[in-house]
PDB file of N, CA and C in Angstrom:
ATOM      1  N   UNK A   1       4.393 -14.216  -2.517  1.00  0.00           N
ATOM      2  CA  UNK A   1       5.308 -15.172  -3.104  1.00  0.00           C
ATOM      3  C   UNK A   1       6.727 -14.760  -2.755  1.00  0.00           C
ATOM      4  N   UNK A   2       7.470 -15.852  -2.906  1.00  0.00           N
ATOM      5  CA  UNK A   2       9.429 -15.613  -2.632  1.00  0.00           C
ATOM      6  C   UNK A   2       9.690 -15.303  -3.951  1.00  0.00           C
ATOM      7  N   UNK A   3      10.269 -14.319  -4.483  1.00  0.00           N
ATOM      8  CA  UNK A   3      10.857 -14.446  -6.014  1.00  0.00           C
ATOM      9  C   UNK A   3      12.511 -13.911  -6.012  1.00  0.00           C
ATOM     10  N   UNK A   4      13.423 -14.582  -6.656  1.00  0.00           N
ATOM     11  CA  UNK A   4      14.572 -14.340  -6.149  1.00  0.00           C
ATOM     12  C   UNK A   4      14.799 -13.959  -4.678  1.00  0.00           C
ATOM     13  N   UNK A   5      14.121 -14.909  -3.847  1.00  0.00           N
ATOM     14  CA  UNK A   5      14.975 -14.740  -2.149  1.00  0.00           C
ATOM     15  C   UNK A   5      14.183 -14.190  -1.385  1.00  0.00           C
ATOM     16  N   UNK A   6      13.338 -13.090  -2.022  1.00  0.00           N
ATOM     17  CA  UNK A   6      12.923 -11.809  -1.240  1.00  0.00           C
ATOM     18  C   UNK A   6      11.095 -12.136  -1.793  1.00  0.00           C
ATOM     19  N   UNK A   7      10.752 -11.524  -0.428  1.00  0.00           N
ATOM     20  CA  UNK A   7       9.254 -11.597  -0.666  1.00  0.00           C
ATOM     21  C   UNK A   7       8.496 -10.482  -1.629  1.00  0.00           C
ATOM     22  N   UNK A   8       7.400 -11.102  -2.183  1.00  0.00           N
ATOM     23  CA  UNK A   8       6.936  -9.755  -2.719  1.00  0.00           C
ATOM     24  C   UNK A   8       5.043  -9.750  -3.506  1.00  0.00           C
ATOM     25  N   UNK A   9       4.557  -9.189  -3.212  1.00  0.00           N
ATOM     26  CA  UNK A   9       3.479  -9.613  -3.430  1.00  0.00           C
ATOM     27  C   UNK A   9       2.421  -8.429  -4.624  1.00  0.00           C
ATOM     28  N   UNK A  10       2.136  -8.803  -5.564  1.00  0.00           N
ATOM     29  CA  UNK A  10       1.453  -8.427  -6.565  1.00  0.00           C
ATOM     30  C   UNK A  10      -0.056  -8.536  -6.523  1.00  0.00           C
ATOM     31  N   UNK A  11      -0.869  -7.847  -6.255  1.00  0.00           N
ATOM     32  CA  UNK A  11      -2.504  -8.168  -6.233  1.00  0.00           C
ATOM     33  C   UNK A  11      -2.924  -6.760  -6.900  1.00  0.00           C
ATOM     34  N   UNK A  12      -3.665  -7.221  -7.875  1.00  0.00           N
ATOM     35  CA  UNK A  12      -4.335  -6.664  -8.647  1.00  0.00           C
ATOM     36  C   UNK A  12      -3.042  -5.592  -9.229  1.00  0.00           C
ATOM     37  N   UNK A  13      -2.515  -5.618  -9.730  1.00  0.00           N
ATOM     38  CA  UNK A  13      -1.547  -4.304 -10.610  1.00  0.00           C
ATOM     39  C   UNK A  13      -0.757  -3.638  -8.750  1.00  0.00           C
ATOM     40  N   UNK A  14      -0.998  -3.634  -7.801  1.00  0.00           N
ATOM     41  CA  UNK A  14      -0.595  -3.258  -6.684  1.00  0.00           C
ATOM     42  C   UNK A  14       0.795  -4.108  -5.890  1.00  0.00           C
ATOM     43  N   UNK A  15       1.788  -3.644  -5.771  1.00  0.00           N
ATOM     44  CA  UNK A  15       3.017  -4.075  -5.789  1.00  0.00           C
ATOM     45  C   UNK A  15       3.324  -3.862  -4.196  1.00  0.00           C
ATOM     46  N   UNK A  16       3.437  -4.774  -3.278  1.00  0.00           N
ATOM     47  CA  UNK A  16       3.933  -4.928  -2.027  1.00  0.00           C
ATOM     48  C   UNK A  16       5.123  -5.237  -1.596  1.00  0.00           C
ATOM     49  N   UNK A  17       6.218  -4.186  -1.787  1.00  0.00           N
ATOM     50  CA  UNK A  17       7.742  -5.132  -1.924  1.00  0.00           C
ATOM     51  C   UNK A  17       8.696  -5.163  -0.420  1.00  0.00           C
ATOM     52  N   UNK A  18       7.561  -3.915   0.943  1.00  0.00           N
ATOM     53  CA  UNK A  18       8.494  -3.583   1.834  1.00  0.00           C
ATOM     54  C   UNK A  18       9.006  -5.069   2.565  1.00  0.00           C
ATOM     55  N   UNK A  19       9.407  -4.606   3.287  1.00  0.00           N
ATOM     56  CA  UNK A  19      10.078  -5.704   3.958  1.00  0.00           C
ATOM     57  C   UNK A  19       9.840  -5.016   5.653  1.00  0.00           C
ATOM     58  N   UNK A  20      10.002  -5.481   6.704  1.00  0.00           N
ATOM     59  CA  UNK A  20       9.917  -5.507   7.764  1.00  0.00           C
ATOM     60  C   UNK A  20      11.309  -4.393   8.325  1.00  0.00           C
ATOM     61  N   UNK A  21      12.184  -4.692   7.519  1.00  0.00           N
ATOM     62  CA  UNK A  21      13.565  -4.031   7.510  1.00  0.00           C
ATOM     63  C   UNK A  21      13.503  -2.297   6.882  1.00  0.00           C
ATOM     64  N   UNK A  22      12.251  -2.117   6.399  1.00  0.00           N
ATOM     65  CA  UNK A  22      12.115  -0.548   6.155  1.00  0.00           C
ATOM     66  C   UNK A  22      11.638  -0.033   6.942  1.00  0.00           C
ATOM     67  N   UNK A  23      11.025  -0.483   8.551  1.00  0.00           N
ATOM     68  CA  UNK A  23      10.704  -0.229   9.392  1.00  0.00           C
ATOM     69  C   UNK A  23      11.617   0.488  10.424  1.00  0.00           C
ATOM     70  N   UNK A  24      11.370   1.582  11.247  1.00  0.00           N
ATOM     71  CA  UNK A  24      12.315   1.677  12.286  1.00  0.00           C
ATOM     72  C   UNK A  24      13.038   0.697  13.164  1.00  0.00           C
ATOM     73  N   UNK A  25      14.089   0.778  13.306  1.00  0.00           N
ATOM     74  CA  UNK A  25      14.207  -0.201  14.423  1.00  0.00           C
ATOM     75  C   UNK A  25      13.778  -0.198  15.736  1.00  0.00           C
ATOM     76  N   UNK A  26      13.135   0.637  16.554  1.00  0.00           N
ATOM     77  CA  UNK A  26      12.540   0.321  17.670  1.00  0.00           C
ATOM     78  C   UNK A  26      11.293  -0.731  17.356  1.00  0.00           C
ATOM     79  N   UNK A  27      10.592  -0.075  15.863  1.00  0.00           N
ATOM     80  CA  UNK A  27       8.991  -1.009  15.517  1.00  0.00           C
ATOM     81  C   UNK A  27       9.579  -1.861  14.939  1.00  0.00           C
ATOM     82  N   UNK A  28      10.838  -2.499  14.640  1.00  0.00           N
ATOM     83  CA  UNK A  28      10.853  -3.955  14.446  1.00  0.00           C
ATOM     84  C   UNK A  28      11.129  -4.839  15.904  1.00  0.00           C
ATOM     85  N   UNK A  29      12.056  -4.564  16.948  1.00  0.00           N
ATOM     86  CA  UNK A  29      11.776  -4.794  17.702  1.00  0.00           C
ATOM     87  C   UNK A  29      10.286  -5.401  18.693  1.00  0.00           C
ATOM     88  N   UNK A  30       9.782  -4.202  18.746  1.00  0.00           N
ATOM     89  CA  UNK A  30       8.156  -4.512  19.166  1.00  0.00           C
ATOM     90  C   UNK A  30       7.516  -5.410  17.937  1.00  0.00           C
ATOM     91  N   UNK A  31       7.445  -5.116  17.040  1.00  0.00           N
ATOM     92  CA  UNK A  31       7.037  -6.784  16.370  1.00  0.00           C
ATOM     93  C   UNK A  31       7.567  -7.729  16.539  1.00  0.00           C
ATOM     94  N   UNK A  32       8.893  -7.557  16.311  1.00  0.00           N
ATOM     95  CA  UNK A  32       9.331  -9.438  16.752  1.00  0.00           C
ATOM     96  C   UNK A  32       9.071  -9.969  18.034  1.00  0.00           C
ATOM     97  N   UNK A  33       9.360  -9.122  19.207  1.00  0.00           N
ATOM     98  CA  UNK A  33       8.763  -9.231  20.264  1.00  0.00           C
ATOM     99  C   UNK A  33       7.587  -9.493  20.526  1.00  0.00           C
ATOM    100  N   UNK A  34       6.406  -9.365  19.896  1.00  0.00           N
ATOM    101  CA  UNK A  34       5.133  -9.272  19.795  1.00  0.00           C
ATOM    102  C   UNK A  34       5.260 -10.717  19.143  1.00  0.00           C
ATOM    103  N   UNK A  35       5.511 -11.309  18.106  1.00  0.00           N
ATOM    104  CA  UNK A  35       5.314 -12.700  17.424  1.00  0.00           C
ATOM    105  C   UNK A  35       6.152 -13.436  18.283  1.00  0.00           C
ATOM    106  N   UNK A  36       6.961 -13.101  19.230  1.00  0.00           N
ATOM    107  CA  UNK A  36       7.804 -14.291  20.002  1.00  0.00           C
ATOM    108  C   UNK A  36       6.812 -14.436  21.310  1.00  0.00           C
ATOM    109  N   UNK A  37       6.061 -14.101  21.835  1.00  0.00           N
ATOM    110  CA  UNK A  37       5.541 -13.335  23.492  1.00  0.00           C
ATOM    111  C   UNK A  37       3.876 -13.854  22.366  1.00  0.00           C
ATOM    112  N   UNK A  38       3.353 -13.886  21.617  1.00  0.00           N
ATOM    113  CA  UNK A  38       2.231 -13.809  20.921  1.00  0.00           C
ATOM    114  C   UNK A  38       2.072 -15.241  20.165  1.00  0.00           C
ATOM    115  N   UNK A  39       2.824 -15.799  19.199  1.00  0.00           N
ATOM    116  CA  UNK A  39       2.318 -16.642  18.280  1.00  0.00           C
ATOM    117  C   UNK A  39       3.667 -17.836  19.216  1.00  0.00           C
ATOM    118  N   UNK A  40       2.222 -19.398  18.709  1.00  0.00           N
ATOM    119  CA  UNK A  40       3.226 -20.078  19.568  1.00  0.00           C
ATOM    120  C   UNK A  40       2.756 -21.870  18.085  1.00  0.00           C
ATOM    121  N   UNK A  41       4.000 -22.388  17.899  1.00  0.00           N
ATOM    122  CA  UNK A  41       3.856 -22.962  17.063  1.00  0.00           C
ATOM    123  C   UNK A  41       3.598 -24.632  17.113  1.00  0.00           C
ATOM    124  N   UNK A  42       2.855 -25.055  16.080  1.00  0.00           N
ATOM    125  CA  UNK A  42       2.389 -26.272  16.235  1.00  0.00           C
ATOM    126  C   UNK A  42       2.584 -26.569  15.238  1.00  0.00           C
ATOM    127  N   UNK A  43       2.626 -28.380  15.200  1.00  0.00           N
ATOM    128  CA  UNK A  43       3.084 -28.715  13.645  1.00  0.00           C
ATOM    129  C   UNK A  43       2.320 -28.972  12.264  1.00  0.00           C
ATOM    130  N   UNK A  44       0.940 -28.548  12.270  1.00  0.00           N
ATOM    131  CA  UNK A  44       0.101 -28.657  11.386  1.00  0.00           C
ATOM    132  C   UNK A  44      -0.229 -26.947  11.043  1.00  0.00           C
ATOM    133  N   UNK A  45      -0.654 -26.746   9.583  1.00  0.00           N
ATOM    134  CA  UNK A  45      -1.115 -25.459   9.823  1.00  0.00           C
ATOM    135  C   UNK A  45      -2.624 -25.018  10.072  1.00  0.00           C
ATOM    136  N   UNK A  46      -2.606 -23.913  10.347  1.00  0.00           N
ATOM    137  CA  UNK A  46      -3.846 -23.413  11.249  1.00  0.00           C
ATOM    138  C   UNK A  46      -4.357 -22.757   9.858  1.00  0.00           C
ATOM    139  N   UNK A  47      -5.429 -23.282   9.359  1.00  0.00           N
ATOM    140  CA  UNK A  47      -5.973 -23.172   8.229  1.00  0.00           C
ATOM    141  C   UNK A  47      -7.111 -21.628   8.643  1.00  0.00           C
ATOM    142  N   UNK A  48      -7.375 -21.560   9.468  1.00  0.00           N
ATOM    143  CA  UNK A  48      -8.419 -19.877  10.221  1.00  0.00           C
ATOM    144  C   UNK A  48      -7.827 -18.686  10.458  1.00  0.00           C
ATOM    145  N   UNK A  49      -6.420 -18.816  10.105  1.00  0.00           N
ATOM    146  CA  UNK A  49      -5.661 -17.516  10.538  1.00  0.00           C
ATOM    147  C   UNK A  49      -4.426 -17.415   9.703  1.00  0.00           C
ATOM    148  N   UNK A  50      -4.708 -15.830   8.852  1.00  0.00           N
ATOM    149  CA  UNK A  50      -3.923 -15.684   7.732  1.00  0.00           C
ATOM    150  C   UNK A  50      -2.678 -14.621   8.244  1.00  0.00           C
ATOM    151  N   UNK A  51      -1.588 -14.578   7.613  1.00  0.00           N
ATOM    152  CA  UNK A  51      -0.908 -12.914   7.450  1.00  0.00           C
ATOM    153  C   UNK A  51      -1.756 -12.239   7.543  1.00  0.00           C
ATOM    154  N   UNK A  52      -2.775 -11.744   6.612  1.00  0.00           N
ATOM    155  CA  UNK A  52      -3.547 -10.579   6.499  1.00  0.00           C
ATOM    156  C   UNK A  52      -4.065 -10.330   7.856  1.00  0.00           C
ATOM    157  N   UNK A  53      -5.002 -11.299   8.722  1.00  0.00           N
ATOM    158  CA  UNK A  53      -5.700 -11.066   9.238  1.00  0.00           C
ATOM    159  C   UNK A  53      -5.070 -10.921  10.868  1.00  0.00           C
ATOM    160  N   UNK A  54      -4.028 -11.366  10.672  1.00  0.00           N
ATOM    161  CA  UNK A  54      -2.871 -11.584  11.697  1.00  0.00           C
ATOM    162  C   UNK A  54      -2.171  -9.910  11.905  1.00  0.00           C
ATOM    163  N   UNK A  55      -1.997  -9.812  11.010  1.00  0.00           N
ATOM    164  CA  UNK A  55      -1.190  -8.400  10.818  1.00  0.00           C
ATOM    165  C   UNK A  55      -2.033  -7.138  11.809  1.00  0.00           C
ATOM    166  N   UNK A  56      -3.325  -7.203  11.672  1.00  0.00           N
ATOM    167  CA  UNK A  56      -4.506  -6.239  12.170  1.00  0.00           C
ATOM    168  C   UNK A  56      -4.341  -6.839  13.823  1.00  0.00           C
ATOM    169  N   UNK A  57      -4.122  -7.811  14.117  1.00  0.00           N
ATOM    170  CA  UNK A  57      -3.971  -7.757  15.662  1.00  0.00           C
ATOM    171  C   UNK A  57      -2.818  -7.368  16.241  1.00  0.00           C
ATOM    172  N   UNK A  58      -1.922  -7.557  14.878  1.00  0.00           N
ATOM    173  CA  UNK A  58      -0.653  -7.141  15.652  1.00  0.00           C
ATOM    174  C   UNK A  58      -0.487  -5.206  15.674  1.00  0.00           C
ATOM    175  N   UNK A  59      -1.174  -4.692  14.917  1.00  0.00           N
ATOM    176  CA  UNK A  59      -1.947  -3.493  14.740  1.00  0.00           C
ATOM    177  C   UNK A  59      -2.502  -3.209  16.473  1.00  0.00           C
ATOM    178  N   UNK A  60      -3.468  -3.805  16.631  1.00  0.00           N
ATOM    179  CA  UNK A  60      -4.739  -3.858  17.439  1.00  0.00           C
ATOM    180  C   UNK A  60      -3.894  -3.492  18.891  1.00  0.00           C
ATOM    181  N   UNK A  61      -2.810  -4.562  18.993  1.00  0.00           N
ATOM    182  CA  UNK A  61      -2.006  -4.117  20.041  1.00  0.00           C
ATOM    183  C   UNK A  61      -0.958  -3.986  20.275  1.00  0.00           C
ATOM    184  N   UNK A  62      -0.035  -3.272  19.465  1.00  0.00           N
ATOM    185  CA  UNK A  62       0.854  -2.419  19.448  1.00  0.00           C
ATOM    186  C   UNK A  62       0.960  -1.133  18.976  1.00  0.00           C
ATOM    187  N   UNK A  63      -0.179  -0.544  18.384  1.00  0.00           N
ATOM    188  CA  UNK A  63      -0.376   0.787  17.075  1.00  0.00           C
ATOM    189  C   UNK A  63       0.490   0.666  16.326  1.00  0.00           C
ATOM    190  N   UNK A  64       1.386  -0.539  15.802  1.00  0.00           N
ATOM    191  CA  UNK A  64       1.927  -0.455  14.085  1.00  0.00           C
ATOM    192  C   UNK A  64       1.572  -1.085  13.407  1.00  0.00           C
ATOM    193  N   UNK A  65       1.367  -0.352  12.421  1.00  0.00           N
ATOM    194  CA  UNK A  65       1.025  -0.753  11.301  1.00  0.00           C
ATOM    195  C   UNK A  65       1.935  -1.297  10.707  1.00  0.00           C
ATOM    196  N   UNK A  66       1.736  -2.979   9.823  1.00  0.00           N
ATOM    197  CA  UNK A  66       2.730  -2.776   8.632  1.00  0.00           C
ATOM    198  C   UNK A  66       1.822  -3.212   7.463  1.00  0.00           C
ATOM    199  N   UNK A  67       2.314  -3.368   6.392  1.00  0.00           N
ATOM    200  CA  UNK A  67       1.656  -4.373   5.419  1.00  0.00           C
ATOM    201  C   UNK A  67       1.093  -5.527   5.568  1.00  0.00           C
ATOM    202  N   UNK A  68       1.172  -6.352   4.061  1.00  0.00           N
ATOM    203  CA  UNK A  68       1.052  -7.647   4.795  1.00  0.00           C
ATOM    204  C   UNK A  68       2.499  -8.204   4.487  1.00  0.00           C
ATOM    205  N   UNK A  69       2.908  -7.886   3.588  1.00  0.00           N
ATOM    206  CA  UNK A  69       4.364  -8.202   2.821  1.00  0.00           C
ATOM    207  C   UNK A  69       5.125  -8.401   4.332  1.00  0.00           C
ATOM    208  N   UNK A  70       5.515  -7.047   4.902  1.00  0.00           N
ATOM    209  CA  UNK A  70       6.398  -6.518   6.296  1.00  0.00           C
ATOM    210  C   UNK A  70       5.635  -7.871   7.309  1.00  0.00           C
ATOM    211  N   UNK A  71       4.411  -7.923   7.518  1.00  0.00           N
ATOM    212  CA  UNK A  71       4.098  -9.023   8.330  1.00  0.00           C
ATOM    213  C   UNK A  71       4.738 -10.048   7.883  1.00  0.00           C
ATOM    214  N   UNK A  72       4.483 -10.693   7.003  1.00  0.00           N
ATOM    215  CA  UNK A  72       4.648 -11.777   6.264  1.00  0.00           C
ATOM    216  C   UNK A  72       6.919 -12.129   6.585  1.00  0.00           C
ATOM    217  N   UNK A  73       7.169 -10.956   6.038  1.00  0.00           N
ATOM    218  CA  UNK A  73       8.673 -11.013   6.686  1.00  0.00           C
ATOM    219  C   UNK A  73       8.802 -11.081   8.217  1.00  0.00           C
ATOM    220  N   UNK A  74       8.394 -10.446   8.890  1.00  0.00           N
ATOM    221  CA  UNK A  74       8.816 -10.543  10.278  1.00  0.00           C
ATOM    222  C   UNK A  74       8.102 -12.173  10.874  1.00  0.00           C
ATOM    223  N   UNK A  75       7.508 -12.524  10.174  1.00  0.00           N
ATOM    224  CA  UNK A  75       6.737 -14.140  10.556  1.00  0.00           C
ATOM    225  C   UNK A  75       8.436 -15.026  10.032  1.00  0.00           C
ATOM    226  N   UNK A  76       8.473 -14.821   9.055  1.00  0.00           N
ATOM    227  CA  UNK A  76       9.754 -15.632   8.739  1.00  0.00           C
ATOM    228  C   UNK A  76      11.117 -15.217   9.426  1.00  0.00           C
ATOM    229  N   UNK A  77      11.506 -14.209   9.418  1.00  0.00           N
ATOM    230  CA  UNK A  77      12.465 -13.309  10.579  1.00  0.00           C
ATOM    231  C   UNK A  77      12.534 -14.368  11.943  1.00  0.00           C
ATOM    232  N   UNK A  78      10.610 -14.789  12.412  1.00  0.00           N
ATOM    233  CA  UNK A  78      11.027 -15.221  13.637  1.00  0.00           C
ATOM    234  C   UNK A  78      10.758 -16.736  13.430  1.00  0.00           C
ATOM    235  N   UNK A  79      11.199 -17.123  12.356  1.00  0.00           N
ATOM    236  CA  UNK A  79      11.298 -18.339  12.395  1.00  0.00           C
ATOM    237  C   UNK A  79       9.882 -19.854  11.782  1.00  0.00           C
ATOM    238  N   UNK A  80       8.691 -18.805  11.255  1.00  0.00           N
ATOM    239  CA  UNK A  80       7.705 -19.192  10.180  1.00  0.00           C
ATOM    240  C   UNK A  80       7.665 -19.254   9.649  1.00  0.00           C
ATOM    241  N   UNK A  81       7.658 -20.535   9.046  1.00  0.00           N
ATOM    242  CA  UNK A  81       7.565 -20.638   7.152  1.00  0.00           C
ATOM    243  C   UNK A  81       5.981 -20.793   6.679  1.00  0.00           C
ATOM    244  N   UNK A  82       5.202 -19.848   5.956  1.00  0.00           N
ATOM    245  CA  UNK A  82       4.579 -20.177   4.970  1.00  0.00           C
ATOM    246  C   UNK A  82       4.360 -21.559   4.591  1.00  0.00           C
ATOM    247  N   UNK A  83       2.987 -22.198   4.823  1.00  0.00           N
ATOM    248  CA  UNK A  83       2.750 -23.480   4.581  1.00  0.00           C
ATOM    249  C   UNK A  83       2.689 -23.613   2.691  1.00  0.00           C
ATOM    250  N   UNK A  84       2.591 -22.243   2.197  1.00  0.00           N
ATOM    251  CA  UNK A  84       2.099 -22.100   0.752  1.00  0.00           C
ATOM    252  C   UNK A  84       2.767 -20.681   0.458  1.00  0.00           C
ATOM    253  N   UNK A  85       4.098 -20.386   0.048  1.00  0.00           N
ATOM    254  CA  UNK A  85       4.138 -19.009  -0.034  1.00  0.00           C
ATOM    255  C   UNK A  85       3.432 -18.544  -1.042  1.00  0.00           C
ATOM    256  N   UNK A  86       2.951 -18.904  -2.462  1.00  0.00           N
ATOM    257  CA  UNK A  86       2.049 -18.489  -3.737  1.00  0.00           C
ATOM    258  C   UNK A  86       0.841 -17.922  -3.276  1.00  0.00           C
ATOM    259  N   UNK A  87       0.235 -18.275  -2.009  1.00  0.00           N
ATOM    260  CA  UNK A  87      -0.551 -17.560  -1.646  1.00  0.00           C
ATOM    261  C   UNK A  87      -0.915 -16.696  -1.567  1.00  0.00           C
ATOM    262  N   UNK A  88      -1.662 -15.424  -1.173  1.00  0.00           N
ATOM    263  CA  UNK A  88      -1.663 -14.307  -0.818  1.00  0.00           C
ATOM    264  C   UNK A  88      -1.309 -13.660   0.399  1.00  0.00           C
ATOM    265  N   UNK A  89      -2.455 -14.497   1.259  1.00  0.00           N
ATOM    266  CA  UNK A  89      -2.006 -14.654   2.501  1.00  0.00           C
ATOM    267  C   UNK A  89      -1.880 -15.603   3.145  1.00  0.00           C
ATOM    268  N   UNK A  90      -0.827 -15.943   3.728  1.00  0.00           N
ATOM    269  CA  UNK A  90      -0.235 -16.710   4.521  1.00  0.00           C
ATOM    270  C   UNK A  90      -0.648 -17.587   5.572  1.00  0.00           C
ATOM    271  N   UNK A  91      -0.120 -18.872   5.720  1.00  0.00           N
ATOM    272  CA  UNK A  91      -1.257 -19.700   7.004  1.00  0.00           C
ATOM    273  C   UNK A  91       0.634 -20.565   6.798  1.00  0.00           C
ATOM    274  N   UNK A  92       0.499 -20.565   8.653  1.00  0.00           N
ATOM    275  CA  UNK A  92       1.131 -21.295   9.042  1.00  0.00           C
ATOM    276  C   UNK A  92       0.909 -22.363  10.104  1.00  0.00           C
ATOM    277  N   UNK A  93       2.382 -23.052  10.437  1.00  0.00           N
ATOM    278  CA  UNK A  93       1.853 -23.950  11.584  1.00  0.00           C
ATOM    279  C   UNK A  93       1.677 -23.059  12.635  1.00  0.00           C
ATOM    280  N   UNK A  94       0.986 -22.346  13.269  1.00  0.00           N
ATOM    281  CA  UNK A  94       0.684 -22.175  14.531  1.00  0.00           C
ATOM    282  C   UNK A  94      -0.204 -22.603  15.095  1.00  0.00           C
ATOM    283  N   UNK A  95      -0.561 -22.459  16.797  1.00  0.00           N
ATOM    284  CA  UNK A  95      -1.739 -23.091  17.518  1.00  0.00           C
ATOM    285  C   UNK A  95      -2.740 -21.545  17.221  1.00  0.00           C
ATOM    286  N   UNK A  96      -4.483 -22.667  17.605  1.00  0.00           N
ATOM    287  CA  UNK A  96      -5.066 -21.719  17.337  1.00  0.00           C
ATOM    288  C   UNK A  96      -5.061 -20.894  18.918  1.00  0.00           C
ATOM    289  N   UNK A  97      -4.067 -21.465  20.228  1.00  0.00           N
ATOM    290  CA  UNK A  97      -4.544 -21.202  20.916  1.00  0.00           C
ATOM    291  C   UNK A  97      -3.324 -20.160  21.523  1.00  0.00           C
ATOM    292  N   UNK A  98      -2.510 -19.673  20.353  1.00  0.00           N
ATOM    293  CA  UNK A  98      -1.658 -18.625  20.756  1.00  0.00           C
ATOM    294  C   UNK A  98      -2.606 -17.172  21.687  1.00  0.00           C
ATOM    295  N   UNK A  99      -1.704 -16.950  22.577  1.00  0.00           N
ATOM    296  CA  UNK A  99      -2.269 -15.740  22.984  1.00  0.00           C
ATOM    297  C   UNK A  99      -2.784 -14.561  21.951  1.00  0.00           C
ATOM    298  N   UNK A 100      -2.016 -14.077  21.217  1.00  0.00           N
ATOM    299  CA  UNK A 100      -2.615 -13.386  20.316  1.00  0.00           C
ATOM    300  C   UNK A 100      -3.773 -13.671  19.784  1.00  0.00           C
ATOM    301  N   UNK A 101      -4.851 -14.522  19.807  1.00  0.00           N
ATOM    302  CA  UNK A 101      -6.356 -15.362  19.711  1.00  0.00           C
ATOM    303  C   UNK A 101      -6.688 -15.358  21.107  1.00  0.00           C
ATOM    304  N   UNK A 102      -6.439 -14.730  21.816  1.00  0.00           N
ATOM    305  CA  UNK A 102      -7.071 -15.400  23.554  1.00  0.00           C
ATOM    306  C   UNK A 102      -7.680 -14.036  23.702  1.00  0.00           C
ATOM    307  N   UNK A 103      -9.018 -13.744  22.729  1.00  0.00           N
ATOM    308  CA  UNK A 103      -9.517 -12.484  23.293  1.00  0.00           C
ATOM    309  C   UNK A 103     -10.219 -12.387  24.810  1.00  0.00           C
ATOM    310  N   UNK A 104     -10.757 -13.472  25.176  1.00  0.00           N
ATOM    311  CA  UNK A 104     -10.823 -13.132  26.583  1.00  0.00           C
ATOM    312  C   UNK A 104      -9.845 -12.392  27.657  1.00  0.00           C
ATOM    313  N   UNK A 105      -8.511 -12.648  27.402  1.00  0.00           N
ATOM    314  CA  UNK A 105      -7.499 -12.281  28.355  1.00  0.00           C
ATOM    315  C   UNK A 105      -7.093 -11.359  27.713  1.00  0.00           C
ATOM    316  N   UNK A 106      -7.613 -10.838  26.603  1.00  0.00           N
ATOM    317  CA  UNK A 106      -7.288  -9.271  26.331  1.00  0.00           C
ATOM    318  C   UNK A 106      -8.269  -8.460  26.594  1.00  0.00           C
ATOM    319  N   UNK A 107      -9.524  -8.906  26.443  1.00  0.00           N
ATOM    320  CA  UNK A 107     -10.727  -7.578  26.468  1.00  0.00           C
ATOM    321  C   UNK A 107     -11.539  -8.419  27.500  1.00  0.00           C
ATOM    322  N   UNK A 108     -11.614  -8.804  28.448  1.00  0.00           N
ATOM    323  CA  UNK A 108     -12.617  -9.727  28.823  1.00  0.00           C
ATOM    324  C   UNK A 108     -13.640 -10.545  28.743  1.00  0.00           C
ATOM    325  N   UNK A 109     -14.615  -9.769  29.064  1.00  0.00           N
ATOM    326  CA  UNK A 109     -15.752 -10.536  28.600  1.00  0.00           C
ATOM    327  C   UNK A 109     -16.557  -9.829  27.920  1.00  0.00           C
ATOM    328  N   UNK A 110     -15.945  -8.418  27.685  1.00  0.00           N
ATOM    329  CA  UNK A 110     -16.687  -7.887  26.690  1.00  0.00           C
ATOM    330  C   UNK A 110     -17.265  -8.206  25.491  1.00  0.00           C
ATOM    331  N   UNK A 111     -17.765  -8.301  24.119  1.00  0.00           N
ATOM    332  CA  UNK A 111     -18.493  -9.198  23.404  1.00  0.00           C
ATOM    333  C   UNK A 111     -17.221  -8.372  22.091  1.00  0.00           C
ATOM    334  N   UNK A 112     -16.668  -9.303  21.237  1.00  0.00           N
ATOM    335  CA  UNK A 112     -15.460  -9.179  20.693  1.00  0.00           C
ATOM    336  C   UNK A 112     -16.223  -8.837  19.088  1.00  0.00           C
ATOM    337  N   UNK A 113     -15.858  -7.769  18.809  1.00  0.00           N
ATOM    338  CA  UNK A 113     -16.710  -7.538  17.289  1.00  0.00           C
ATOM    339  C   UNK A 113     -15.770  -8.617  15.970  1.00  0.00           C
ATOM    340  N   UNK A 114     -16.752  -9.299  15.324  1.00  0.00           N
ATOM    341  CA  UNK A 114     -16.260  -9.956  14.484  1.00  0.00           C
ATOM    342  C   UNK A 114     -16.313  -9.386  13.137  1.00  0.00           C
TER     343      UNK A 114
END
């Protein structure tokens, strides 16, 4: 959720308040870079692909880690709004056919563990 301005997310008694901005600045860089070069936007939202689950690819290929909160900011940083911020996790307009989803042209044809 947005509460006064700033994101912040509460699940179960567990308090998620970082922001993308407590990050080094070289690893904010490579994330935003990564969601500009990676996620490509369309005007309906993509109801199959959350923050949460989004965050782990951006993991997958770069080795940083952030939250989901820090994801969730650097999605808006580059210009994503949350179709529902009350949510937990997040679904926006993007295509499903952003590169960041094009596991073929990342791993080949290897068989992609789900």
């Amino acid at each position: 959720m947005i509460r006064n301005g700033r994101l912040y997310t509460n699940e179960n008694g567990f308090v998620d308040d970082w922001l993308l901005t407590s990050c080094p600045e070289s690893e904010r860089l490579i994330v935003l870079d990564w969601i500009r070069n990676n996620i490509r936007p369309r005007k309906t939202p993509l109801r199959s692909r959350t923050s949460y689950g989004m965050k782990h690819i951006l993991q997958s290929d770069t080795g940083i880690y952030l939250s989901n909160n820090q994801f969730k900011h650097a999605m808006m940083l580059s210009g994503y709004e949350p179709t529902d911020p009350n949510e937990l996790n997040w679904h926006y307009c993007i295509s499903k056919r952003s590169p960041a989803f094009d596991y073929r042209r990342k791993y080949g044809n290897r068989n992609r563990v789900r």
